[in-house]
Protein backbone atom coordinates (compact mmCIF):
# COMPACT_ATOMS: atom_id res chain seq x y z
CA UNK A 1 15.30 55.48 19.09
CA UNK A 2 13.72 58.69 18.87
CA UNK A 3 11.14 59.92 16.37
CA UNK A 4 12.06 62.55 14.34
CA UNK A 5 9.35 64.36 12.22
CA UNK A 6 10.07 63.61 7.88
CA UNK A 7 10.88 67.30 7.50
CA UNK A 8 13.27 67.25 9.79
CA UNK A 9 14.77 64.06 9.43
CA UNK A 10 14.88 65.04 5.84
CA UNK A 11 16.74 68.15 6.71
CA UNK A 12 19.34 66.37 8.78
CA UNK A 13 20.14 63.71 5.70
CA UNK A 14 21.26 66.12 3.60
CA UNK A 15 23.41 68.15 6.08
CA UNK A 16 25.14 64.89 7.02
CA UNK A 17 25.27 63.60 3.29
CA UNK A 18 27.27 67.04 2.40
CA UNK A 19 30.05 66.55 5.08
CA UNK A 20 30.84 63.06 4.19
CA UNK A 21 29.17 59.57 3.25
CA UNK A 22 29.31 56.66 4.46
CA UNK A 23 29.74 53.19 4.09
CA UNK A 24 26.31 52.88 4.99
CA UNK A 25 25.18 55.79 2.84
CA UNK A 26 27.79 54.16 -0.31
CA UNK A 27 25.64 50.89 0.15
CA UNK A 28 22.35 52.33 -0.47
CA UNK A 29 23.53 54.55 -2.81
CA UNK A 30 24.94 51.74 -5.19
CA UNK A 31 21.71 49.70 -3.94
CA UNK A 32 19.23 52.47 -5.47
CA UNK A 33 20.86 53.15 -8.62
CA UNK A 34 21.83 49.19 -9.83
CA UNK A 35 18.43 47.98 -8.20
CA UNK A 36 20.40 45.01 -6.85
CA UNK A 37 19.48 43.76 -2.48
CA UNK A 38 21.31 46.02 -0.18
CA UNK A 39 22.32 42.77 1.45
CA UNK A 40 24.06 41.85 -1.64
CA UNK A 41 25.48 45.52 -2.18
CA UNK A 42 26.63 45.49 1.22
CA UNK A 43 28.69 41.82 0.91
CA UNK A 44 30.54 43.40 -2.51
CA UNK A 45 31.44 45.97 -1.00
CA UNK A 46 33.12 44.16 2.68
CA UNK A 47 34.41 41.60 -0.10
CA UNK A 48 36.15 44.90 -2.47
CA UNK A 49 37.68 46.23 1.12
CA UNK A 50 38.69 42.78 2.20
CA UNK A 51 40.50 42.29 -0.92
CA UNK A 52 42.06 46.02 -0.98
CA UNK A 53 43.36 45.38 2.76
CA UNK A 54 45.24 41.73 1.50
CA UNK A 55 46.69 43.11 -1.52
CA UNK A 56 48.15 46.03 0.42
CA UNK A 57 49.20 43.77 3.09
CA UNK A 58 50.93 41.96 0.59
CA UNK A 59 52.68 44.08 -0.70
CA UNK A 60 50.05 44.41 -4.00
CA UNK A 61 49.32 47.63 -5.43
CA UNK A 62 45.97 48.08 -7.07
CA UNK A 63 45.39 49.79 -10.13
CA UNK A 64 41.92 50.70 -11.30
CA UNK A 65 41.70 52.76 -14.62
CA UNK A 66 39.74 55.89 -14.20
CA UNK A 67 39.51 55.98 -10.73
CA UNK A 68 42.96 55.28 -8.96
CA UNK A 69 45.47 53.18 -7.22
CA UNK A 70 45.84 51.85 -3.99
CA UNK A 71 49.69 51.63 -2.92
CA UNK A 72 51.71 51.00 -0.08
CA UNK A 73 54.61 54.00 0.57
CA UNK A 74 57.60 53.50 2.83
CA UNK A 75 58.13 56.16 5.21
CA UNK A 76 61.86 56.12 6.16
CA UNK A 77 63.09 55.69 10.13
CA UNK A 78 63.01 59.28 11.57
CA UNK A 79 63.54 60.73 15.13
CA UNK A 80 60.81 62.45 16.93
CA UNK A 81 60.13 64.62 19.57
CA UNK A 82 57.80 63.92 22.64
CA UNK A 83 56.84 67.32 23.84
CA UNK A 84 55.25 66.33 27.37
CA UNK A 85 58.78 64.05 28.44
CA UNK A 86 60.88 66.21 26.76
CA UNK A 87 63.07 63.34 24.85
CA UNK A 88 63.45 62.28 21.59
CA UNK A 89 62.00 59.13 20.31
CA UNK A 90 62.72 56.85 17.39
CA UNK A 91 60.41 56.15 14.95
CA UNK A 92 61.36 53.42 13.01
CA UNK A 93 60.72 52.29 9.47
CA UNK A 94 57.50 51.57 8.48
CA UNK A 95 54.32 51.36 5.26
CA UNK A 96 51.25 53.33 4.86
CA UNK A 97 48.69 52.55 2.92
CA UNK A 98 47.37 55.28 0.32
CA UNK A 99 45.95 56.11 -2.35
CA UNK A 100 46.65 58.16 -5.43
CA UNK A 101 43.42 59.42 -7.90
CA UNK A 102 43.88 59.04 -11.71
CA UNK A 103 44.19 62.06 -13.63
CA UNK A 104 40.36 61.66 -14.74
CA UNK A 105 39.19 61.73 -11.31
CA UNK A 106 41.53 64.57 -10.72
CA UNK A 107 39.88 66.76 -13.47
CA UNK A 108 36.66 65.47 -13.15
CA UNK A 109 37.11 66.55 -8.94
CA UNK A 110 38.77 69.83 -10.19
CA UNK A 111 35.52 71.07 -11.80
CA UNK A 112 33.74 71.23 -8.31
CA UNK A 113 30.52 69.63 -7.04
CA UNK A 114 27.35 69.91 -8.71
CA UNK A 115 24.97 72.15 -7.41
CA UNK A 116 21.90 70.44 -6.09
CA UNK A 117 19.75 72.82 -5.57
């Protein structure tokens, strides 16, 4: 591991934290603000993607008011081309996961991110 002086290493947490968090980053997060063990933080959230991943693979949509819902779509069969071969492939029928934001996420995303500075 290499030492990394606290200015510095402050300096690179919030670059990273701007361009995306983490699971890791989600854990502590929730961890600091509820004052509950990371250890515990960290099994609730494994146990809420565990459960997403079986519901979905069940065919299960979730709905969670205010936030979202995680669905399964069905893309239809389609033909494709490989470029490098030079033929056409089949792709056949098949589910995605996703996942579609409520409309008070939506606003509340459409306002833009705070300023932290």
């Amino acid at each position: 591991m290499v030492y990394i002086c606290r200015p510095l290493r402050k300096f690179f947490e919030l670059t990273l934290k701007t361009k995306a968090m983490t699971k890791a980053d989600l854990i502590r997060q929730i961890a600091d603000e509820t004052g509950v063990e990371r250890v515990d933080v960290a099994q609730s959230v494994e146990a809420l993607i565990a459960v997403v991943k079986k519901s979905l693979k069940g065919g299960q949509s979730i709905y969670l008011r205010g936030f979202g819902s995680f669905i399964i779509k069905k893309r239809a069969k389609k033909l494709a081309r490989n470029i490098s071969r030079g033929t056409t492939v089949e792709i056949p029928e098949h589910f995605v996961p996703s996942f579609k934001p409520s409309k008070q996420f939506i606003d509340l995303v459409r306002k833009g991110p705070k300023k932290t500075r």
